[in-house]
C-alpha atoms as a PDB file:
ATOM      1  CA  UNK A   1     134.969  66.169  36.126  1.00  0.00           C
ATOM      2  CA  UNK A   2     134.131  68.359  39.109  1.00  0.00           C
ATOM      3  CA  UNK A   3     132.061  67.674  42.077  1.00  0.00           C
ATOM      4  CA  UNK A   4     129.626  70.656  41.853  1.00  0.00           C
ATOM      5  CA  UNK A   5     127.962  70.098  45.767  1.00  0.00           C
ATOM      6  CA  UNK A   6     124.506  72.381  44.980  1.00  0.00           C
ATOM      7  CA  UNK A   7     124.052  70.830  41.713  1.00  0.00           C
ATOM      8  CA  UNK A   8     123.922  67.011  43.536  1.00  0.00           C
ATOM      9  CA  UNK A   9     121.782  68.872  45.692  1.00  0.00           C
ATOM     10  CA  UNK A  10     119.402  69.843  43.212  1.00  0.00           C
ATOM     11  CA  UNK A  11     119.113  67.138  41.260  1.00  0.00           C
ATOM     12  CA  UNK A  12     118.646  64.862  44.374  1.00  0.00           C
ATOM     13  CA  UNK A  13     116.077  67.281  45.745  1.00  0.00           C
ATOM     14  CA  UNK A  14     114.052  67.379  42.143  1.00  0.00           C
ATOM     15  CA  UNK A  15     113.156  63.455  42.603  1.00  0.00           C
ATOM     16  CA  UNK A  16     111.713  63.923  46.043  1.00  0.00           C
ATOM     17  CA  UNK A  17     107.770  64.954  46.357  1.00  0.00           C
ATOM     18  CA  UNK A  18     106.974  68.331  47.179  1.00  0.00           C
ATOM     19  CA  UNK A  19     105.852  67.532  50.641  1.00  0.00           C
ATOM     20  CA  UNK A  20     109.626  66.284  51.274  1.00  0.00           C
ATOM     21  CA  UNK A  21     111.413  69.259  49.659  1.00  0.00           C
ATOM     22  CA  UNK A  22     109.148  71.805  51.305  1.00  0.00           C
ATOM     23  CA  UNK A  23     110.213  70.102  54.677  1.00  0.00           C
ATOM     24  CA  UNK A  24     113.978  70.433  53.789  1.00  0.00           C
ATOM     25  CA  UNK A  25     114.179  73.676  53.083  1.00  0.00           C
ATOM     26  CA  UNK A  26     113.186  74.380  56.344  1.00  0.00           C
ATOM     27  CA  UNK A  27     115.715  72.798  57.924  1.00  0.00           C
ATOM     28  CA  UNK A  28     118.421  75.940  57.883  1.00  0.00           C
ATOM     29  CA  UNK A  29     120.650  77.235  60.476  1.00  0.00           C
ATOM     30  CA  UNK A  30     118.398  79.702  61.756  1.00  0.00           C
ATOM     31  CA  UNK A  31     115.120  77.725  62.188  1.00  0.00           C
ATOM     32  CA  UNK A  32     117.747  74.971  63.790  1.00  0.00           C
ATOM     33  CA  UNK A  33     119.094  77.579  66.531  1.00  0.00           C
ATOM     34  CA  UNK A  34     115.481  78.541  67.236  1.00  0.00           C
ATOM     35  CA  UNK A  35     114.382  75.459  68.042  1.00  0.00           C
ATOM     36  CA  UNK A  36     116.870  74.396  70.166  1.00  0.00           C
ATOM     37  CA  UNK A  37     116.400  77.933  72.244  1.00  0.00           C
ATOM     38  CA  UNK A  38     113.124  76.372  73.357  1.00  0.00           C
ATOM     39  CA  UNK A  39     114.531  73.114  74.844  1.00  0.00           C
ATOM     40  CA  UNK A  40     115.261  72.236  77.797  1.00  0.00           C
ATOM     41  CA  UNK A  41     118.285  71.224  79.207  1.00  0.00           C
ATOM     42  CA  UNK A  42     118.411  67.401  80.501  1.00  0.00           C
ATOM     43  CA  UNK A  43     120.862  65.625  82.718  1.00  0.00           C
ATOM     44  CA  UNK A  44     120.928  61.748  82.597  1.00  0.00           C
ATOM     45  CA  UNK A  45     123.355  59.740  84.351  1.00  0.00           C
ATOM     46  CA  UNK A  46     123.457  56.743  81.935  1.00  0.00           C
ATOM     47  CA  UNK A  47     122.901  58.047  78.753  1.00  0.00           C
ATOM     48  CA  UNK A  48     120.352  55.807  77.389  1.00  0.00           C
ATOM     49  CA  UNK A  49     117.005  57.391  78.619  1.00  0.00           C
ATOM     50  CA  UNK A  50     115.980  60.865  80.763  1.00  0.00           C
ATOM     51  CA  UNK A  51     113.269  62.546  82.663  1.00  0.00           C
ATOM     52  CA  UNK A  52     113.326  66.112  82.848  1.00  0.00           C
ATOM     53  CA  UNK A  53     113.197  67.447  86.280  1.00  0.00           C
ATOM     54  CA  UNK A  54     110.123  67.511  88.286  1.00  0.00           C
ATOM     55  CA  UNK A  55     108.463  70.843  89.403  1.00  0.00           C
ATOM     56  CA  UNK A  56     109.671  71.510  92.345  1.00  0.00           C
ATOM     57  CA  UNK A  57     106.986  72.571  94.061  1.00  0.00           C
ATOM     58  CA  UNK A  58     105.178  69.014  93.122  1.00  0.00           C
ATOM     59  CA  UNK A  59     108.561  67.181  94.727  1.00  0.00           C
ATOM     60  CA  UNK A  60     107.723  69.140  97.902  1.00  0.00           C
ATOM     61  CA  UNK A  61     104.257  68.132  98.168  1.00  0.00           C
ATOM     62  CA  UNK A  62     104.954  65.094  97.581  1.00  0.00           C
ATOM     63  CA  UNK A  63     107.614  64.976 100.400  1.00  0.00           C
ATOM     64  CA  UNK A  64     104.917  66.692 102.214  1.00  0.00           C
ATOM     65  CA  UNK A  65     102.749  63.777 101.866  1.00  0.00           C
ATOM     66  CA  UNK A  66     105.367  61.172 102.610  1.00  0.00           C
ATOM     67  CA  UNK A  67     106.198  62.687 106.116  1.00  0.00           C
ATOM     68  CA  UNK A  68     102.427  62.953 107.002  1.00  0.00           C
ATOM     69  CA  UNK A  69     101.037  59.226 105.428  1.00  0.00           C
ATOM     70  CA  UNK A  70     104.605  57.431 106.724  1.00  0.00           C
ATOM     71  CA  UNK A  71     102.464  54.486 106.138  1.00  0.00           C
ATOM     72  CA  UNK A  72     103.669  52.339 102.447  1.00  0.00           C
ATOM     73  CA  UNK A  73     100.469  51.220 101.386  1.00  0.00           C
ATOM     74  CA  UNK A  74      98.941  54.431 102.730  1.00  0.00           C
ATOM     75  CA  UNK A  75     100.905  56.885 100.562  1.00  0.00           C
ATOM     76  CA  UNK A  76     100.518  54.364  97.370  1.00  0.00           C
ATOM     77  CA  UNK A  77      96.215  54.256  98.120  1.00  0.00           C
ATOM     78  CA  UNK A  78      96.709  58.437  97.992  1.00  0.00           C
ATOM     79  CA  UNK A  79      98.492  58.678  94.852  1.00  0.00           C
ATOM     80  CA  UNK A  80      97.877  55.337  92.674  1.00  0.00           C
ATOM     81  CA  UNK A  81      94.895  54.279  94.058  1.00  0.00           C
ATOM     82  CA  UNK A  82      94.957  49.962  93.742  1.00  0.00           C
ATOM     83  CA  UNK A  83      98.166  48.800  92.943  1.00  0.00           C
ATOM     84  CA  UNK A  84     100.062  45.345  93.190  1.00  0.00           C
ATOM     85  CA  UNK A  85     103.349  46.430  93.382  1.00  0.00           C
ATOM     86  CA  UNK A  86     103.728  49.940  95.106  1.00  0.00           C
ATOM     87  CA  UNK A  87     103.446  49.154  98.950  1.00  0.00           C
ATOM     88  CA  UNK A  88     106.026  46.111  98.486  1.00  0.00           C
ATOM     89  CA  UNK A  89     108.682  48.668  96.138  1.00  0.00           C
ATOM     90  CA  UNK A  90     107.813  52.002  97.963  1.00  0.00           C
ATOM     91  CA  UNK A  91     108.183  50.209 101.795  1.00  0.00           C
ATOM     92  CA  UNK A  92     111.282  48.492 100.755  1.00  0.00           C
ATOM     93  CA  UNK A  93     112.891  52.332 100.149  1.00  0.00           C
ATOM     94  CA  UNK A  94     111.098  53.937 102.999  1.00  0.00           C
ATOM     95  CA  UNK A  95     112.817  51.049 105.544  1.00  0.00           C
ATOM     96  CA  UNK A  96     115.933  52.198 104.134  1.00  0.00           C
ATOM     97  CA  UNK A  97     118.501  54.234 106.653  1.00  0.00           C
ATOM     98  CA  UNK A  98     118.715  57.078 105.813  1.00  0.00           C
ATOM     99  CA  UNK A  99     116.679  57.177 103.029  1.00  0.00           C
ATOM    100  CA  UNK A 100     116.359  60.150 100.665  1.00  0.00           C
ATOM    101  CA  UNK A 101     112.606  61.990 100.841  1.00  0.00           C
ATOM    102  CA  UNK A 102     113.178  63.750  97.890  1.00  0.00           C
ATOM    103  CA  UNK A 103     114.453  61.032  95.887  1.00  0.00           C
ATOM    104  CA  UNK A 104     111.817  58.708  96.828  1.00  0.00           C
ATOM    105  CA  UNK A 105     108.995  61.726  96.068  1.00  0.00           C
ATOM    106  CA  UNK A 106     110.622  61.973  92.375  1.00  0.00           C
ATOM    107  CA  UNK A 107     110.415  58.609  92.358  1.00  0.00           C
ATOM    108  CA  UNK A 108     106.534  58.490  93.203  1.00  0.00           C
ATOM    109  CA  UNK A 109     105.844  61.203  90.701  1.00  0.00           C
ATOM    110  CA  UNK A 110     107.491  59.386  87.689  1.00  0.00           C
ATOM    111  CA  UNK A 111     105.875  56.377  88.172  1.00  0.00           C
ATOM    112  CA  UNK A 112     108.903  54.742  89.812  1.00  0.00           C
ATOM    113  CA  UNK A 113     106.607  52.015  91.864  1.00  0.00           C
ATOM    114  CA  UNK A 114     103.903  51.805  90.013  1.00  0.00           C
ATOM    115  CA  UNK A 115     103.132  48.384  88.423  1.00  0.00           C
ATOM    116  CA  UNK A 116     105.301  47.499  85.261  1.00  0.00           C
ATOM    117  CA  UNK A 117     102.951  45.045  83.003  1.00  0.00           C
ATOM    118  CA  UNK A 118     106.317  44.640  80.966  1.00  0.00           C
ATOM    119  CA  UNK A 119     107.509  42.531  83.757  1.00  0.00           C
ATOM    120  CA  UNK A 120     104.798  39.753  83.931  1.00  0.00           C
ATOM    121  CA  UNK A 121     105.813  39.032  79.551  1.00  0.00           C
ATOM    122  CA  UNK A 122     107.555  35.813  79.436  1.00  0.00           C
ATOM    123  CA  UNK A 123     110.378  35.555  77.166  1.00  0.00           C
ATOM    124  CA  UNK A 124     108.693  34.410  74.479  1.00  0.00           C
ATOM    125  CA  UNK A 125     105.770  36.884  74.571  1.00  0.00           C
ATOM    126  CA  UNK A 126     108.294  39.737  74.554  1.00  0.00           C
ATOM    127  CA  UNK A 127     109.552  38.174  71.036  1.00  0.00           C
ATOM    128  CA  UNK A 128     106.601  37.991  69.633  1.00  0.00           C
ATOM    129  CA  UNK A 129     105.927  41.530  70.244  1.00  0.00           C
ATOM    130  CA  UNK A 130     108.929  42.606  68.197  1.00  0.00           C
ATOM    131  CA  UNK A 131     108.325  44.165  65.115  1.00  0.00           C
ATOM    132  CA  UNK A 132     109.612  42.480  62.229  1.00  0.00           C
ATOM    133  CA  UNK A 133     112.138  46.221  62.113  1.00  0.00           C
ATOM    134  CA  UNK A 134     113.924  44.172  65.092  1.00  0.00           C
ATOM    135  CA  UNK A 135     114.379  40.276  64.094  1.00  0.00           C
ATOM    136  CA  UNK A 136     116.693  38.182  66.321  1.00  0.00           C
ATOM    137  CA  UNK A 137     117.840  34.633  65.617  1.00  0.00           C
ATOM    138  CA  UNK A 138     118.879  33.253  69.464  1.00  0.00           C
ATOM    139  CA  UNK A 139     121.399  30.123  69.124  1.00  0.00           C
ATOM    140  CA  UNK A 140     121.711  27.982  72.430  1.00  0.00           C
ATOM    141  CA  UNK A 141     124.142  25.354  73.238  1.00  0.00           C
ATOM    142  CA  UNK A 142     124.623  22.540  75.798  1.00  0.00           C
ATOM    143  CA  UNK A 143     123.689  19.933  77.578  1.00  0.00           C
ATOM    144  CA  UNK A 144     121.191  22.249  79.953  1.00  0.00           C
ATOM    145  CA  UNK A 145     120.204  24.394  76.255  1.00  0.00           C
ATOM    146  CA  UNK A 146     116.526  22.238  75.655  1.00  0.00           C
ATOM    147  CA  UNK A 147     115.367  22.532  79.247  1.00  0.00           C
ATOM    148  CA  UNK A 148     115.928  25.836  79.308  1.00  0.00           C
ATOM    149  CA  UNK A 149     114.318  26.714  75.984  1.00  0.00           C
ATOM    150  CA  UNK A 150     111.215  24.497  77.015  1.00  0.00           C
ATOM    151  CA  UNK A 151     110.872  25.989  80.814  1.00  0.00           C
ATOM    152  CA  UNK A 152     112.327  29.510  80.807  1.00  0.00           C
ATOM    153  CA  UNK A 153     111.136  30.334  77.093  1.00  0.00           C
ATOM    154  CA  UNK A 154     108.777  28.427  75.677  1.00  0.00           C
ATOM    155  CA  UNK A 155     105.300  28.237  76.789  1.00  0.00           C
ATOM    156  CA  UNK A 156     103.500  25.148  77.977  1.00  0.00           C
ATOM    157  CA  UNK A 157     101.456  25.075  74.104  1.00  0.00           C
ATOM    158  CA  UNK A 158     104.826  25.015  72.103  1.00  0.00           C
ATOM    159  CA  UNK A 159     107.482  22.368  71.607  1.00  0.00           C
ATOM    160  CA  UNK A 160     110.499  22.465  69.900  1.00  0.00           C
ATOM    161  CA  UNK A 161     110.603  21.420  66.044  1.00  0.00           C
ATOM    162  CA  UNK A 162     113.451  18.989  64.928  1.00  0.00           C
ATOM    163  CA  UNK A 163     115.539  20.330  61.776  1.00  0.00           C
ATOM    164  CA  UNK A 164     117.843  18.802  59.767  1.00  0.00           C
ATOM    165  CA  UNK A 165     120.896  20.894  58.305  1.00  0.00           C
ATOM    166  CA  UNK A 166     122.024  18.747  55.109  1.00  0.00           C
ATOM    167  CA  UNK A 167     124.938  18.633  53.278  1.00  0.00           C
ATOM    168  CA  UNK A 168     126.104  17.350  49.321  1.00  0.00           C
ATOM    169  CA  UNK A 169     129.391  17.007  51.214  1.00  0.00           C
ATOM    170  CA  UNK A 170     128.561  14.092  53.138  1.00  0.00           C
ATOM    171  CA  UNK A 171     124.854  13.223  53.115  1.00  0.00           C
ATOM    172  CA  UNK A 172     125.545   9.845  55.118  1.00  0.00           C
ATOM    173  CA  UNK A 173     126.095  12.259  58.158  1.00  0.00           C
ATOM    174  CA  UNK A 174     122.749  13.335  59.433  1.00  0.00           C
ATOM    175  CA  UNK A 175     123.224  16.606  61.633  1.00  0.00           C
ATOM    176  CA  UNK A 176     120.171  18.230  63.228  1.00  0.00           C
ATOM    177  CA  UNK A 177     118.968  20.882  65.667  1.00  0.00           C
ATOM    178  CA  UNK A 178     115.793  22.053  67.276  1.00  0.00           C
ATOM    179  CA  UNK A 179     113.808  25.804  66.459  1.00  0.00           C
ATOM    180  CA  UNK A 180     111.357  27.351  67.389  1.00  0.00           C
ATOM    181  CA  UNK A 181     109.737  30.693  65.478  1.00  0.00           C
ATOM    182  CA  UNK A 182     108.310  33.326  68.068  1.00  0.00           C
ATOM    183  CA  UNK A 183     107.415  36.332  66.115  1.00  0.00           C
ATOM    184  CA  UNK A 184     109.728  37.644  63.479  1.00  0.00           C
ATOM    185  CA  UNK A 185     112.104  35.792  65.683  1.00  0.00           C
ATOM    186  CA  UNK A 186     114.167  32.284  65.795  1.00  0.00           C
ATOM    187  CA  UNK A 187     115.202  30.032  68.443  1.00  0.00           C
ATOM    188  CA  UNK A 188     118.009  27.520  67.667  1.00  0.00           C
ATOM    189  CA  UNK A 189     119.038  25.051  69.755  1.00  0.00           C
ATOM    190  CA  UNK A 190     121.340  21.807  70.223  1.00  0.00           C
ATOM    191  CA  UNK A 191     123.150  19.696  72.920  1.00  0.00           C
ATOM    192  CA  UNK A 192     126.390  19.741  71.593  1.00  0.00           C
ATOM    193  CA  UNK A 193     128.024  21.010  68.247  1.00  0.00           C
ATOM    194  CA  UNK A 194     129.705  17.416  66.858  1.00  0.00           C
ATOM    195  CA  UNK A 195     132.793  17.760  64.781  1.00  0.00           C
ATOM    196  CA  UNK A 196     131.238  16.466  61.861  1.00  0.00           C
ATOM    197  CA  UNK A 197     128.463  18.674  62.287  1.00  0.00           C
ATOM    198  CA  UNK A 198     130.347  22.283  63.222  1.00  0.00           C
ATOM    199  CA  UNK A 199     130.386  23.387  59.558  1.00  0.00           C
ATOM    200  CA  UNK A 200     126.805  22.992  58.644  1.00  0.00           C
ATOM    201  CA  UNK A 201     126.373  24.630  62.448  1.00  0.00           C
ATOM    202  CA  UNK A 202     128.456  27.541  61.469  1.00  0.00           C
ATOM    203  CA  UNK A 203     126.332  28.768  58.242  1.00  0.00           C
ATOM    204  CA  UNK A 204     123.236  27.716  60.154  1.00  0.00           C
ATOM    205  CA  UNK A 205     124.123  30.504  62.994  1.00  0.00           C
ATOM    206  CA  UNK A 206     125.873  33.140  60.874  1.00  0.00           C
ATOM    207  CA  UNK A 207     122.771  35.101  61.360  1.00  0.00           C
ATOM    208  CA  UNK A 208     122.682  34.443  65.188  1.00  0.00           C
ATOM    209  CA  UNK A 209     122.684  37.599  67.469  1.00  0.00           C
ATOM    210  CA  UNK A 210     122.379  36.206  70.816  1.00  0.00           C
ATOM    211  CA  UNK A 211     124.644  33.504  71.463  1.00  0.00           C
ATOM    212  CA  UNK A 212     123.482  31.152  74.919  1.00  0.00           C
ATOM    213  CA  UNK A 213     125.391  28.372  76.153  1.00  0.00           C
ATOM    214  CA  UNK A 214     123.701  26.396  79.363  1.00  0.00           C
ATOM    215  CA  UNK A 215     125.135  23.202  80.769  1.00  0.00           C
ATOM    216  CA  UNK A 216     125.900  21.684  84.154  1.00  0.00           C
ATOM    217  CA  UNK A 217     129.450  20.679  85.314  1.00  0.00           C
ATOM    218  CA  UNK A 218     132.854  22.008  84.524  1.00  0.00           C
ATOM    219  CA  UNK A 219     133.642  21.394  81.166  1.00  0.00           C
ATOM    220  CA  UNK A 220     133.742  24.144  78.893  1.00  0.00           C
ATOM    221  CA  UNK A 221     134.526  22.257  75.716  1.00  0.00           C
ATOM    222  CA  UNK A 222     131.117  23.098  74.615  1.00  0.00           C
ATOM    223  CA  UNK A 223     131.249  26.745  75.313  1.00  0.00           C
ATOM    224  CA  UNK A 224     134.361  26.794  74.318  1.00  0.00           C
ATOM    225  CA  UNK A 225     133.906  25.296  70.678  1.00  0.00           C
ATOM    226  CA  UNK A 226     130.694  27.788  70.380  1.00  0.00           C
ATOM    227  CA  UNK A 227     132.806  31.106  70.506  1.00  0.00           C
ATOM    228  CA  UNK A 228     135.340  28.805  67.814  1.00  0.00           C
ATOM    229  CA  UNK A 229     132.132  28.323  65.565  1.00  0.00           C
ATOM    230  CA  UNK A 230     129.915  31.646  66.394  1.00  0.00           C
ATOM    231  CA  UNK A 231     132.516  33.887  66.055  1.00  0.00           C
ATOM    232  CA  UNK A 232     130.868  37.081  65.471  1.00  0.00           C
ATOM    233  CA  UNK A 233     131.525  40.193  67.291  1.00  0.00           C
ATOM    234  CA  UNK A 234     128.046  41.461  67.396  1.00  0.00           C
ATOM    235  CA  UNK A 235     126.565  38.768  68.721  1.00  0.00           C
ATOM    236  CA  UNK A 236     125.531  38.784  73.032  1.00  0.00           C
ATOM    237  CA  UNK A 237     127.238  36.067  75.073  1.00  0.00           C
ATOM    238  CA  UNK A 238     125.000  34.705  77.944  1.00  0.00           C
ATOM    239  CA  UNK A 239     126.235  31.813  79.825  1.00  0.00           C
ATOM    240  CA  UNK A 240     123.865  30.111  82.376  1.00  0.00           C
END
């Protein structure tokens, strides 16, 4: 049998509401070139996020400003108004030899050194504000891997929870790890992976997307046997 392209088409189209087909059919070469004759063209240097360019007269006036203010907290009173962070970001620049006016003016006019609230979110606040679109499940190892859940990621109002991962295999061996939920997210962590333990470890972290390992001294027998059990590719390494 044939693969007839329009008819798939049509029959695909025919269980869609009307609001959704209308929308498609718009979508042709023509209405596609138009549109993108109306953007504009955008240079980024990394890829992952862009500003299109500043009016140039506003980069001059802002330059404008810099030369005649020359004082930090000054120029950040003039454009901001009250804020924590813009003499201490802006003066660090300015002190700079050499330093570039009209990079610096961009700089003030896209909110550059203005005060980032995103900063101030612990760890554990920023999970929690996930959406449940974007779980993660964050497995840490160690001897060092509690303290630094409890002190760099948990809050001073939550504790670890004890869990036991059980096994019809051999029940006699009791194997058991901390967690912690924060959001639509998990927090796993143990000491040390024992050999009797590293296959119930192993399922338990399949679903692990950040791998951390944090421990004190030179042996990397730990670390070492976490990249032997967590073996996925996908998963982020961070070793502190």
């Amino acid at each position: 049998v044939g693969f007839d392209a329009e008819s798939e088409r049509t029959d695909a189209m025919s269980h869609l509401s009307s609001q959704a087909t209308n929308a498609m059919k718009q979508v042709t070469p023509d209405a596609l070139t138009a549109k993108k004759a109306k953007l504009d063209d955008v240079t980024t240097d990394n890829q992952v996020s862009s500003t299109p360019m500043e009016n140039p007269k506003d980069v001059a006036a802002m330059e404008k400003l810099i030369e005649s203010k020359k004082n930090a907290a000054t120029i950040c009173k003039a454009i901001y108004g009250s804020d924590p962070d813009c003499t201490r970001l802006l003066g660090t620049d300015l002190k700079q030899v050499g330093a570039n006016r009209t990079e610096i003016a961009v700089g003030l006019l896209q909110g550059k050194y203005k005060h980032n609230p995103d900063v101030d979110k612990s760890v554990h606040r920023r999970l929690e504000d996930l959406p449940a679109s974007e779980p993660h499940h964050i497995c840490m190892t160690g001897g060092y891997a509690a303290h630094v859940a409890r002190h760099w990621i948990l809050p001073a109002d939550r504790s670890l929870q004890s869990l036991k991962m059980p096994s019809r295999l051999a029940p006699e061996k009791e194997c058991t790890v901390w967690e912690h939920a924060a959001g639509h997210s998990l927090l796993t962590v143990t000491s040390r992976i024992d050999d009797g333990c590293a296959a119930r470890f192993k399922v338990h972290s399949l679903s692990c997307d950040v791998l951390v390992h944090a421990d004190t001294g030179k042996d990397c027998d730990e670390l070492y046997k976490l990249r032997l059990i967590a073996d996925q590719t996908h998963a982020s390494l961070i070793v502190l």
